[in-house]
N, C-alpha and C. Protein backbone atom coordinates (compact mmCIF):
# COMPACT_ATOMS: atom_id res chain seq x y z
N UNK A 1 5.87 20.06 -11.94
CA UNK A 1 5.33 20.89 -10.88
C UNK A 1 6.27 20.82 -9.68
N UNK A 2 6.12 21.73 -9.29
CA UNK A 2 7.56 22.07 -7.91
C UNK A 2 6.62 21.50 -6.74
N UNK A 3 7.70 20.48 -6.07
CA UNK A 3 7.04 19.08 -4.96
C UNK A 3 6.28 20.61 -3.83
N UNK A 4 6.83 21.47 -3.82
CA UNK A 4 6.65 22.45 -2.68
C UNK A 4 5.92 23.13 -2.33
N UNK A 5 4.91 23.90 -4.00
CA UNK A 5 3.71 24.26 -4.31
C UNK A 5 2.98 22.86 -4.29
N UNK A 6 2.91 21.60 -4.91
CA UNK A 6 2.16 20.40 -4.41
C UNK A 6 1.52 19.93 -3.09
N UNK A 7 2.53 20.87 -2.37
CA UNK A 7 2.06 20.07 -0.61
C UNK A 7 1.64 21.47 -0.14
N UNK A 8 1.61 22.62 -0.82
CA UNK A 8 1.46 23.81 -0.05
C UNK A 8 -0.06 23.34 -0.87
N UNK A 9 -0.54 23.44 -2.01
CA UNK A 9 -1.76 23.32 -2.32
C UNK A 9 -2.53 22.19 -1.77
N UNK A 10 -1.97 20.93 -1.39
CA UNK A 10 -2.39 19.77 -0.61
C UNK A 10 -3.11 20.24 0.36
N UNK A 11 -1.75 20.82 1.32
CA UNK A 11 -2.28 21.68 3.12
C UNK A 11 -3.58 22.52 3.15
N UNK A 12 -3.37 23.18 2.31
CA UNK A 12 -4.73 23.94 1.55
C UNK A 12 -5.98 23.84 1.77
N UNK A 13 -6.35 22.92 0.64
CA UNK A 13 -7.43 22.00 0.21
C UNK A 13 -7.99 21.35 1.87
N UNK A 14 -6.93 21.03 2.57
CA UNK A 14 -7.36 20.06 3.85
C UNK A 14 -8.08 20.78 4.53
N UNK A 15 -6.89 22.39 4.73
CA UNK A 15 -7.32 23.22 5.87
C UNK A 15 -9.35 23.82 5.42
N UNK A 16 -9.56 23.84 4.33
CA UNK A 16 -10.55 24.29 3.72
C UNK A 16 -11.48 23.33 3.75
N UNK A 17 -11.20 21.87 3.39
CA UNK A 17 -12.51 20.82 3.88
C UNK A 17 -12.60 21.00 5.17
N UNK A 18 -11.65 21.09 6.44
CA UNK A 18 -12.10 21.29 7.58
C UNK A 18 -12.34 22.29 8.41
N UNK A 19 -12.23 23.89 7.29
CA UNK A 19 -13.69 24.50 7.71
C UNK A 19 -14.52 24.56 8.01
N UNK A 20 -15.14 23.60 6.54
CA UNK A 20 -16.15 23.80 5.99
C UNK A 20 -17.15 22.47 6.65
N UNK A 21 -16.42 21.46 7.25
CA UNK A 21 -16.82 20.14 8.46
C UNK A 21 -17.22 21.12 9.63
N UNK A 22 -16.68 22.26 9.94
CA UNK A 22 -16.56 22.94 11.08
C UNK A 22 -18.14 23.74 11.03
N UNK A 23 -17.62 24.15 9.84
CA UNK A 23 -19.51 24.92 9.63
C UNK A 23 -20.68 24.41 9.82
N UNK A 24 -20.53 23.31 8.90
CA UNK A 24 -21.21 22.28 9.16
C UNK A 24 -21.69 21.70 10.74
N UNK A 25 -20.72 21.64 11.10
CA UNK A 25 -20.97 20.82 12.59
C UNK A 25 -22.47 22.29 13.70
N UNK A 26 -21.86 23.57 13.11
CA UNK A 26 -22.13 25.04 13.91
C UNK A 26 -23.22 25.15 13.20
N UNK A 27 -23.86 24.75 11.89
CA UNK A 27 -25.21 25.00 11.46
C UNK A 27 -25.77 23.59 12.17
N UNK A 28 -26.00 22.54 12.29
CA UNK A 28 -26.68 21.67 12.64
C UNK A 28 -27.40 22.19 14.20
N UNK A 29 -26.10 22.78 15.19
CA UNK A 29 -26.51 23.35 16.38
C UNK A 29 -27.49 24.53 16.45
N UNK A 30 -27.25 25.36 15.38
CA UNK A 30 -27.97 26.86 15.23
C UNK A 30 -27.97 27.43 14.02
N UNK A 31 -28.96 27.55 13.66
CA UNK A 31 -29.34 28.53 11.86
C UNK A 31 -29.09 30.08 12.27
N UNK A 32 -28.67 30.76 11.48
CA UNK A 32 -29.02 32.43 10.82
C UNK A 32 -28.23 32.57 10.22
N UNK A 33 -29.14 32.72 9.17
CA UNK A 33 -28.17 33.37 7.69
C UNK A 33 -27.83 34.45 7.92
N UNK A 34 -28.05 34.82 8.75
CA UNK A 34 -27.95 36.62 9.19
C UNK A 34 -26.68 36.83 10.01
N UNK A 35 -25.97 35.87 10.70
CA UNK A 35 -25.02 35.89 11.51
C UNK A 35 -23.42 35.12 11.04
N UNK A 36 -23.01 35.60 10.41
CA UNK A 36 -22.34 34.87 9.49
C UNK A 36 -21.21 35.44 10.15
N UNK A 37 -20.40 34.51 11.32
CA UNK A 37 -19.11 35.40 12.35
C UNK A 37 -19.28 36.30 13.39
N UNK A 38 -20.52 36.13 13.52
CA UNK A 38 -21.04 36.85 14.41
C UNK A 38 -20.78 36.57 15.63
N UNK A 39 -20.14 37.51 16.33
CA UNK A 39 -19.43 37.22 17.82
C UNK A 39 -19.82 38.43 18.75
N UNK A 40 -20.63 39.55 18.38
CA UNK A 40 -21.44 40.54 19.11
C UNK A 40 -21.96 39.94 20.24
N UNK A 41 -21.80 40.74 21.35
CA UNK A 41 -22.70 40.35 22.95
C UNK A 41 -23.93 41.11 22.57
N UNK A 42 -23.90 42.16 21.33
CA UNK A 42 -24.84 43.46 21.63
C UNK A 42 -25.84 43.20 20.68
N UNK A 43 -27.05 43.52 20.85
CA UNK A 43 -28.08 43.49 20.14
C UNK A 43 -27.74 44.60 18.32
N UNK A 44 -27.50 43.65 17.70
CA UNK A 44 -26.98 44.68 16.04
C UNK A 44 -28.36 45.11 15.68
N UNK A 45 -27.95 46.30 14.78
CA UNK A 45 -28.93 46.44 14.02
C UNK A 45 -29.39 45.62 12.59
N UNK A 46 -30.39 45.58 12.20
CA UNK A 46 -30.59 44.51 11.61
C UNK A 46 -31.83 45.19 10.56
N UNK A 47 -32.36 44.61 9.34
CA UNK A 47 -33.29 45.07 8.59
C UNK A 47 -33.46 43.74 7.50
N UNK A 48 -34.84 43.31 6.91
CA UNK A 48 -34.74 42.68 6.30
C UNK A 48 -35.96 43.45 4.74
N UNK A 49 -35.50 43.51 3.85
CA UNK A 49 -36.04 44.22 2.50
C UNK A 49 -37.00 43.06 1.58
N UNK A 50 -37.98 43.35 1.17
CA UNK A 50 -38.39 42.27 0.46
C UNK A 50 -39.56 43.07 -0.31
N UNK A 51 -40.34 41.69 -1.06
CA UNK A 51 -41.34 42.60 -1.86
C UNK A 51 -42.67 40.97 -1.71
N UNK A 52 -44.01 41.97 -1.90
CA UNK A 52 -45.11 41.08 -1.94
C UNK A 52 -45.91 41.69 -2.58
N UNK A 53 -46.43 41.02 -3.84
CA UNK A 53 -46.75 41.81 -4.98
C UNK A 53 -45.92 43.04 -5.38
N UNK A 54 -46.69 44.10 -5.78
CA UNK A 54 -45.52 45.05 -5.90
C UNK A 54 -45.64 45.89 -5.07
N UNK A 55 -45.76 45.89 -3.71
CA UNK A 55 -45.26 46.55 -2.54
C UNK A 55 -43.93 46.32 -2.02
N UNK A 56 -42.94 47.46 -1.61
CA UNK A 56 -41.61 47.12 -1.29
C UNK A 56 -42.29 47.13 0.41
N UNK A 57 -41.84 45.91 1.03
CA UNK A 57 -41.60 45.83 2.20
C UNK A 57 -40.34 45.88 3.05
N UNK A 58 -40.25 47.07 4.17
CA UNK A 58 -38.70 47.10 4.75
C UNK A 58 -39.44 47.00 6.54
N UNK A 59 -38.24 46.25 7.02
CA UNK A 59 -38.54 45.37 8.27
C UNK A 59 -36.96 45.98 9.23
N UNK A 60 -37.16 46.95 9.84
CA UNK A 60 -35.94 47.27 10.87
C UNK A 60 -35.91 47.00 12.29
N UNK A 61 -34.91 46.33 13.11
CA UNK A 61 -35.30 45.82 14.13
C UNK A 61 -33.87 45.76 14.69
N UNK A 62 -33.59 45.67 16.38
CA UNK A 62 -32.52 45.03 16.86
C UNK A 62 -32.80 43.65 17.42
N UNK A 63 -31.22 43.12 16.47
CA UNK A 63 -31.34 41.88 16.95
C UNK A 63 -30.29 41.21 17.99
N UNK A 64 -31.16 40.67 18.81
CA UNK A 64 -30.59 40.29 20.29
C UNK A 64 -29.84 38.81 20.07
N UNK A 65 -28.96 38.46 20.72
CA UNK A 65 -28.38 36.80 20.62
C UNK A 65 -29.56 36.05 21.66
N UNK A 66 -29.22 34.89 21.86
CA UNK A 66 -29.77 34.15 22.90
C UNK A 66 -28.74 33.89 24.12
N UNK A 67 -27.70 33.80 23.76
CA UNK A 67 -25.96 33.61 24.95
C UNK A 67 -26.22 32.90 25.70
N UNK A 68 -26.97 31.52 25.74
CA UNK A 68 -27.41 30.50 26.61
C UNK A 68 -28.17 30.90 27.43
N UNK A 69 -28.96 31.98 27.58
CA UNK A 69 -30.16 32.58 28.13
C UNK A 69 -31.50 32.13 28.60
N UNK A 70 -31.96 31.93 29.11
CA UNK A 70 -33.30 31.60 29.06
C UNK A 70 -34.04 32.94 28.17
N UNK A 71 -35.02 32.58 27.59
CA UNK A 71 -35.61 33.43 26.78
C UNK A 71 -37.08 33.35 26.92
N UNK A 72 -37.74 32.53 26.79
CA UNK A 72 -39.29 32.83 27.22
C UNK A 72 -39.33 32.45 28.30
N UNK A 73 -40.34 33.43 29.06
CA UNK A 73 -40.50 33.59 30.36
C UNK A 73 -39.44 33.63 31.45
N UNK A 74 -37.97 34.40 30.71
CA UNK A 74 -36.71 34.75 31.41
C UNK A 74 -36.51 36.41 30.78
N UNK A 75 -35.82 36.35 30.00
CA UNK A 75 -35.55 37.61 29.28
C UNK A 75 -36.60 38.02 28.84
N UNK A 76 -37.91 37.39 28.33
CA UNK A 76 -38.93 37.95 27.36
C UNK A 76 -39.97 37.39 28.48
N UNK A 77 -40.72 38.16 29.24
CA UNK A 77 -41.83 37.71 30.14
C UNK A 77 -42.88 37.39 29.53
N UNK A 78 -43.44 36.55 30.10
CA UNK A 78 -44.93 35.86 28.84
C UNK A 78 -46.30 37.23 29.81
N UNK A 79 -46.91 37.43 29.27
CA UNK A 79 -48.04 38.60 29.21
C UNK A 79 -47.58 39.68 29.18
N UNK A 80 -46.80 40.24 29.08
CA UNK A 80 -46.22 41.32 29.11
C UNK A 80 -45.95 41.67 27.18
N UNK A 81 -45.89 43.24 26.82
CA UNK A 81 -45.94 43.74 25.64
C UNK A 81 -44.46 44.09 25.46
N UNK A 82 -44.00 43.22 24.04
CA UNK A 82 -42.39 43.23 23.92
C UNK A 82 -42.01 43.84 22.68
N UNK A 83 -41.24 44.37 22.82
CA UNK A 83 -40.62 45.58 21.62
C UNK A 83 -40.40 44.49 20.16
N UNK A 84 -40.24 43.10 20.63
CA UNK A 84 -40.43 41.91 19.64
C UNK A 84 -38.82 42.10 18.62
N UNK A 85 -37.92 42.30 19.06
CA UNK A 85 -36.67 42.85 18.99
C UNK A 85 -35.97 43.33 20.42
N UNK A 86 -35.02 44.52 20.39
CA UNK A 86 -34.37 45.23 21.58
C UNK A 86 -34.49 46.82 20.97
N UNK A 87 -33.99 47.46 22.16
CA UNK A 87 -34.23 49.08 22.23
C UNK A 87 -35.38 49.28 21.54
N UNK A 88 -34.98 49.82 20.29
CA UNK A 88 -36.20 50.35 19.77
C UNK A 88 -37.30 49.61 19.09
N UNK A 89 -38.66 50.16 19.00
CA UNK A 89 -39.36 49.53 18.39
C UNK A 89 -38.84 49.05 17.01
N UNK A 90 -39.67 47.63 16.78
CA UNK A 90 -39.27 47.56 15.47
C UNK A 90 -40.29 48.17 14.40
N UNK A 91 -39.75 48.00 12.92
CA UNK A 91 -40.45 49.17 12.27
C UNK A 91 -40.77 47.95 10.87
N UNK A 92 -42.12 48.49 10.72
CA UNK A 92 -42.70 47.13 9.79
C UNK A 92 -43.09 48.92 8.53
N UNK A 93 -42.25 48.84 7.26
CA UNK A 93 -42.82 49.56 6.26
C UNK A 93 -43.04 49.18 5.11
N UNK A 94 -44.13 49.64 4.94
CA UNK A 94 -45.34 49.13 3.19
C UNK A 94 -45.78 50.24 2.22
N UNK A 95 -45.46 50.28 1.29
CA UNK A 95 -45.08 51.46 0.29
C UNK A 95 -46.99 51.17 -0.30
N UNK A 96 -47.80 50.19 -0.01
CA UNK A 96 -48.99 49.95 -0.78
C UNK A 96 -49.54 50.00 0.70
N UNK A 97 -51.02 50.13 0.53
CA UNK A 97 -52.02 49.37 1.47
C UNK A 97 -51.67 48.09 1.73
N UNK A 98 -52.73 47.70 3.22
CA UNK A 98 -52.16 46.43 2.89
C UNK A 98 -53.11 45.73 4.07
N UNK A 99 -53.61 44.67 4.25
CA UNK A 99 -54.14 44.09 4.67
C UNK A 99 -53.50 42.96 5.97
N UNK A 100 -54.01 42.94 7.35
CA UNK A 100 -53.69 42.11 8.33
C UNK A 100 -54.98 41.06 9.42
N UNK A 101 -55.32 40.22 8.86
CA UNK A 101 -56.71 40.18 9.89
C UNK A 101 -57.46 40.98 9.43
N UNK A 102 -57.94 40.68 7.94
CA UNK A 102 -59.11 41.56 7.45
C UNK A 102 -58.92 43.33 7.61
N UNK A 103 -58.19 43.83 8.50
CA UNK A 103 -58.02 44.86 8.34
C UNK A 103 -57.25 45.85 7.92
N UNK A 104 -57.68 46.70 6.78
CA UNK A 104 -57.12 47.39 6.06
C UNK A 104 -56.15 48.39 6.63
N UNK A 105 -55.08 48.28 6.50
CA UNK A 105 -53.96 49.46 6.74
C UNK A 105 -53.30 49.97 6.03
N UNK A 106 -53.52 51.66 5.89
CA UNK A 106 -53.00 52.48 4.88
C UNK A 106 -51.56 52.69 4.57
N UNK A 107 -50.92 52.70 3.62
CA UNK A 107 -49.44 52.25 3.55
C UNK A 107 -48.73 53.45 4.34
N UNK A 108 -47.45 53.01 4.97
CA UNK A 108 -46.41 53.89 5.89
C UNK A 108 -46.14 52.83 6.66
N UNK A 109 -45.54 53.32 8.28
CA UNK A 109 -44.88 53.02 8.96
C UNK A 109 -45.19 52.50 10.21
N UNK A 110 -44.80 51.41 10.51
CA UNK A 110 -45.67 51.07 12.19
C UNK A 110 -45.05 50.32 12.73
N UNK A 111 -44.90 50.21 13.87
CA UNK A 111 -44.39 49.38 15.24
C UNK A 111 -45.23 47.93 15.48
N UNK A 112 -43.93 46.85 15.22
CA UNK A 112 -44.43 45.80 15.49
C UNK A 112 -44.12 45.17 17.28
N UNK A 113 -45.08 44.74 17.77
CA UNK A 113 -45.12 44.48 19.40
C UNK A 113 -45.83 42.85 19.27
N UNK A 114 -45.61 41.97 20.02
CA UNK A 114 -45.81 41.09 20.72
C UNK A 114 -46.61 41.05 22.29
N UNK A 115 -46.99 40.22 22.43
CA UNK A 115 -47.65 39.28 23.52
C UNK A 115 -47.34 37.91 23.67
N UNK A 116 -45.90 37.62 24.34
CA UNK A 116 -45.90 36.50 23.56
C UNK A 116 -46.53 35.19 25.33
N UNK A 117 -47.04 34.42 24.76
CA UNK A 117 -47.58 33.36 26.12
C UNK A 117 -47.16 32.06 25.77
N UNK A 118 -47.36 30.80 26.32
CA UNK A 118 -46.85 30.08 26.11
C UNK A 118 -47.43 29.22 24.90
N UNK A 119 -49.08 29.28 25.04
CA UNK A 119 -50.21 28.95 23.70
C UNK A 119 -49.94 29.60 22.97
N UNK A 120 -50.42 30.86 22.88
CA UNK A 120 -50.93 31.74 21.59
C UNK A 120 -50.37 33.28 22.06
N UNK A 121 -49.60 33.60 21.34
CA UNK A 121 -49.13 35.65 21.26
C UNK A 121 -50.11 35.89 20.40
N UNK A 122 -49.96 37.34 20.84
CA UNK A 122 -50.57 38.60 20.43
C UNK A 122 -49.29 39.31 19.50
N UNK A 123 -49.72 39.44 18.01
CA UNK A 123 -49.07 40.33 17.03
C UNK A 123 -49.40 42.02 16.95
N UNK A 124 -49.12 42.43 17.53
CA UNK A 124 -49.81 44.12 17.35
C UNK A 124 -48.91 44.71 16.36
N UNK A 125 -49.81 45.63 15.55
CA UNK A 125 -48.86 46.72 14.61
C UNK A 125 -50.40 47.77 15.47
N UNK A 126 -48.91 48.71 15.23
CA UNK A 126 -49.21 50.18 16.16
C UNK A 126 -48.98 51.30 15.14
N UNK A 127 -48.99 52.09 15.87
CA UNK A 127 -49.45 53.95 14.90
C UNK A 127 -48.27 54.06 15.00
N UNK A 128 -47.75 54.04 16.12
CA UNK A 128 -46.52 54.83 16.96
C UNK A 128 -44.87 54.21 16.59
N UNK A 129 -44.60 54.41 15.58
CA UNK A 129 -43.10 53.62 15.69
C UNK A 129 -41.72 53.92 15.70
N UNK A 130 -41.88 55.47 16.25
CA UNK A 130 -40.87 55.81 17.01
C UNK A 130 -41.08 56.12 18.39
N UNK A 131 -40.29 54.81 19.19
CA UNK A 131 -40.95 55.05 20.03
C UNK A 131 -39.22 53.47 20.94
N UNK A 132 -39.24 54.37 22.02
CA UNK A 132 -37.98 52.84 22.85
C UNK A 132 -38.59 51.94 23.28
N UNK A 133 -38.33 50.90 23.14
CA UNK A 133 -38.51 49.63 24.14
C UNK A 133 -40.25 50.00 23.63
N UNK A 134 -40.91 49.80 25.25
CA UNK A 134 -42.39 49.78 25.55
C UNK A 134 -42.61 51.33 26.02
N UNK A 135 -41.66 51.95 26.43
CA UNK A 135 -41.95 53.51 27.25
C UNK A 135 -43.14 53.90 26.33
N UNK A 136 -43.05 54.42 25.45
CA UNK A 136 -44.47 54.91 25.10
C UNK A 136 -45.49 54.33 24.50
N UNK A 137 -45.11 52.89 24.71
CA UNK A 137 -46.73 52.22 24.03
C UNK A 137 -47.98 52.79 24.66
N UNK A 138 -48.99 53.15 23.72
CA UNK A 138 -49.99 52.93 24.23
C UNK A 138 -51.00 51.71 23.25
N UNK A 139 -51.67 51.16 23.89
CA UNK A 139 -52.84 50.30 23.70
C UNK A 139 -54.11 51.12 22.53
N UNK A 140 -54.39 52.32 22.93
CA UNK A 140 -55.18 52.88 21.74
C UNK A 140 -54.64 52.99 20.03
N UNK A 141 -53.34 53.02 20.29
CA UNK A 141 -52.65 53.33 19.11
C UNK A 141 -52.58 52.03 18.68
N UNK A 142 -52.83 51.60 18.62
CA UNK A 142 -52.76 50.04 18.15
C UNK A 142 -53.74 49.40 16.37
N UNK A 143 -53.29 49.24 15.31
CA UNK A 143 -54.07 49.24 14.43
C UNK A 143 -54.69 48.34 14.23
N UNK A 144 -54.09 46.96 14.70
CA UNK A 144 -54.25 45.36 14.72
C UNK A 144 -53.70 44.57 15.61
N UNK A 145 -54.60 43.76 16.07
CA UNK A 145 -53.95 42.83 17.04
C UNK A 145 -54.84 41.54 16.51
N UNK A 146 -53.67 40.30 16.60
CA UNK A 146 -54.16 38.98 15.98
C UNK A 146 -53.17 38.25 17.10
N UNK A 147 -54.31 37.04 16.49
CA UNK A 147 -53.26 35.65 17.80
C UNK A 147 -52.97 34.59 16.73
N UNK A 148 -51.48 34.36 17.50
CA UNK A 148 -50.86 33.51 16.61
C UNK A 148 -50.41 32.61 17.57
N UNK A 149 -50.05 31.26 16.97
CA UNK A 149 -49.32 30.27 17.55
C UNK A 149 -47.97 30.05 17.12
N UNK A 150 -47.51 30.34 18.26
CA UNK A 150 -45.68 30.05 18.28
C UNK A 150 -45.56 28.64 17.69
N UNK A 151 -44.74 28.28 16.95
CA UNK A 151 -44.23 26.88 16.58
C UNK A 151 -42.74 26.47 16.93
N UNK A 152 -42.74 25.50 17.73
CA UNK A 152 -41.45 25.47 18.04
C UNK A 152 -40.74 25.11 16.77
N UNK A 153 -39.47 25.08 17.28
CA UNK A 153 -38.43 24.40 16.06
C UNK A 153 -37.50 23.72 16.75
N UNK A 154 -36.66 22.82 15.47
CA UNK A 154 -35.51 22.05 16.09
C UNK A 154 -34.06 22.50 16.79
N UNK A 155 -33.82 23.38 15.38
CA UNK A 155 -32.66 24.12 15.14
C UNK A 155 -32.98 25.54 16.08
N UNK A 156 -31.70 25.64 16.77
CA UNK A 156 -31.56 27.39 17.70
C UNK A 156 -31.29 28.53 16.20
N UNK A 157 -32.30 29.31 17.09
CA UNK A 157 -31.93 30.59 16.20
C UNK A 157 -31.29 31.13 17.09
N UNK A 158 -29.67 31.52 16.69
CA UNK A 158 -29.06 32.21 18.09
C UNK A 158 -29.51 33.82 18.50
N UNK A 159 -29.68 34.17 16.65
CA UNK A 159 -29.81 35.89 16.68
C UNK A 159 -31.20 35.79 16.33
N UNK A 160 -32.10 37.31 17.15
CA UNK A 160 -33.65 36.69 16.13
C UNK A 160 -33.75 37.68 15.19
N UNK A 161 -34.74 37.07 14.54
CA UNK A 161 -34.30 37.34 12.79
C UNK A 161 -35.95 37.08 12.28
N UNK A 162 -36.24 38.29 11.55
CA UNK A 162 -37.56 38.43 10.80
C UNK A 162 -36.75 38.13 8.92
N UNK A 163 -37.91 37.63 8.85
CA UNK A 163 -37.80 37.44 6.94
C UNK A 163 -39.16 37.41 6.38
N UNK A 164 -39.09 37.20 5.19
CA UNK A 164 -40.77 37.10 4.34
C UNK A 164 -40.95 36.35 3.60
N UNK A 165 -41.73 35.24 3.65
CA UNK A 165 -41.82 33.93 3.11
C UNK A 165 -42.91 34.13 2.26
N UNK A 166 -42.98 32.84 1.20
CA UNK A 166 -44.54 32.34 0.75
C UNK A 166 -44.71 33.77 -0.10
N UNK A 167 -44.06 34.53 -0.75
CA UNK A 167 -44.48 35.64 -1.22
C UNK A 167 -45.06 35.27 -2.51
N UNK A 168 -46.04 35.27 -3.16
CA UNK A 168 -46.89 34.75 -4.18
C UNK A 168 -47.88 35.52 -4.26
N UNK A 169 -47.73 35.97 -5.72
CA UNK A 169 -49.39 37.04 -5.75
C UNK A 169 -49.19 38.21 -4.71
N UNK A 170 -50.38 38.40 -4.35
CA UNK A 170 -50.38 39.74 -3.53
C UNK A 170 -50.25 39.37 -1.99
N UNK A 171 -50.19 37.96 -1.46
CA UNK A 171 -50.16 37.66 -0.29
C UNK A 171 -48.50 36.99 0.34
N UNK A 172 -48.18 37.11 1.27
CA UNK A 172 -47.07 36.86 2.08
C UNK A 172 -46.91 36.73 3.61
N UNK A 173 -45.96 36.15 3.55
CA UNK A 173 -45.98 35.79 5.10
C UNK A 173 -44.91 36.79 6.11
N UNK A 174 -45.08 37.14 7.24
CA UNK A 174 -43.91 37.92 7.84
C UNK A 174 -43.80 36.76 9.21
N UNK A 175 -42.48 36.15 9.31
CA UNK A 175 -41.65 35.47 10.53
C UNK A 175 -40.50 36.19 10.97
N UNK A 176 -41.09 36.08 12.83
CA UNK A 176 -40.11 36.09 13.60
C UNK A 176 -39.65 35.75 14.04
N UNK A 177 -38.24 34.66 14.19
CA UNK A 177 -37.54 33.62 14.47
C UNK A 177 -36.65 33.78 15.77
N UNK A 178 -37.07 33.56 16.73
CA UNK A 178 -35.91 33.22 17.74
C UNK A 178 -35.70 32.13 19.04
N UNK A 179 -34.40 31.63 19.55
CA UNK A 179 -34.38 30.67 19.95
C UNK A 179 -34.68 29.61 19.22
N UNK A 180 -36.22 28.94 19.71
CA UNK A 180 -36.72 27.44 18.94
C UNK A 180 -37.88 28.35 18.72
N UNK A 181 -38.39 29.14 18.43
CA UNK A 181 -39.86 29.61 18.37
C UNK A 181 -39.66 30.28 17.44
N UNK A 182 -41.20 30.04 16.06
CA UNK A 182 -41.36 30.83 15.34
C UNK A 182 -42.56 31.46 15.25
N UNK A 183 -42.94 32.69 14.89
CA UNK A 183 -44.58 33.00 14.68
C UNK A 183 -44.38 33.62 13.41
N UNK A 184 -45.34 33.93 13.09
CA UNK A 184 -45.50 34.42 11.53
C UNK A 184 -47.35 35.05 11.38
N UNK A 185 -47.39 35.81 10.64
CA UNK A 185 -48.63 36.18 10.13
C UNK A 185 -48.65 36.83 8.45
N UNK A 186 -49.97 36.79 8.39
CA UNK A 186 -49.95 36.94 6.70
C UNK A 186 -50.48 38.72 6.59
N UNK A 187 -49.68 38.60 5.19
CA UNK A 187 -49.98 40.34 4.49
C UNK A 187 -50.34 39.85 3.27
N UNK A 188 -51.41 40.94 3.02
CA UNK A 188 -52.59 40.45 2.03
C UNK A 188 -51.75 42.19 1.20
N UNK A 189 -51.88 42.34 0.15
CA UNK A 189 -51.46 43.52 -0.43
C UNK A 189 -52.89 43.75 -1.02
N UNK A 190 -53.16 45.30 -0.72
CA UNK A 190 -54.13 45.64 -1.24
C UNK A 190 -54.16 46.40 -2.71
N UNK A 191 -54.98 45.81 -3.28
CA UNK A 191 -54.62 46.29 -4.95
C UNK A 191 -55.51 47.50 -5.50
């Protein structure tokens, strides 16, 4: 073997374990699988696809960084109704019926909103989900509203980031992850 390719594949190997020490060190500080080089100031667009029972669930949203921010009760005011993302509403879609807090909602398209406080937020899904920011919320349009408890966490979520957990049978979970705070609520699929 040529000594020259030996030390070029050596250098290699090194430069690549101490990546991968490097990654390491940058996940311990902050999780998202979603941000993989992510160096955006700007809120990306973002979507997460999944299934619970056999309903296809699609989840579209902008997602904001944290940039050493204060975030609750700085950027995100506690009583106040939050787009639970940036710009536009986010958009919660269910190809089946589907169930939230006992109440039945007919499958399509709807705007997910927050309340978030320091105890317990308010989860709203709305009629209306085209729609910016809060400009046209209204409160009547509203299909469900439930209270949830934020759970902190250890690990920073830098970007926030919805996913769908616990999917088993016809029931599942929907989380919204950002900063140290998570909330989540359950979807019951209606059969």
């Amino acid at each position: 073997m040529n000594k020259s390719i030996f030390i070029t594949g050596v250098l290699f190997m090194s430069a690549v374990v101490s990546m991968a020490q490097e990654v390491k060190k940058v996940e311990e500080i902050s999780y998202n699988p979603n941000a993989k080089g992510d160096t955006s100031k700007r809120s990306i667009k973002s979507a997460v696809v999944g299934k619970i029972g056999d309903a296809n669930i699609t989840i579209n949203y902008n997602s904001p960084g944290v940039r050493k921010r204060t975030i609750w009760g700085g950027l995100v005011p506690y009583k106040d109704v939050w787009v639970t993302g940036a710009h536009n509403a986010t958009t919660l879609e269910v190809d089946k019926s589907f169930i939230v807090a006992g109440k039945v909602i007919p499958k399509g398209k709807y705007a997910i909103f927050t309340i978030p406080r320091k105890a317990k937020w308010t989860v709203i899904i709305n009629k209306n989900w085209n729609q910016h920011l809060t400009d046209d919320y209204l409160q009547k349009e509203d299909v469900v509203r439930i209270k949830v408890k934020p759970v902190k966490q250890v690990k920073l979520t830098e970007r926030l980031q919805y996913y769908i957990k616990n999917a088993t049978g016809n029931k599942g979970t929907i989380v919204m992850a950002w900063e140290k705070i998570e909330i989540e609520f359950e979807v019951i699929i209606k059969d």
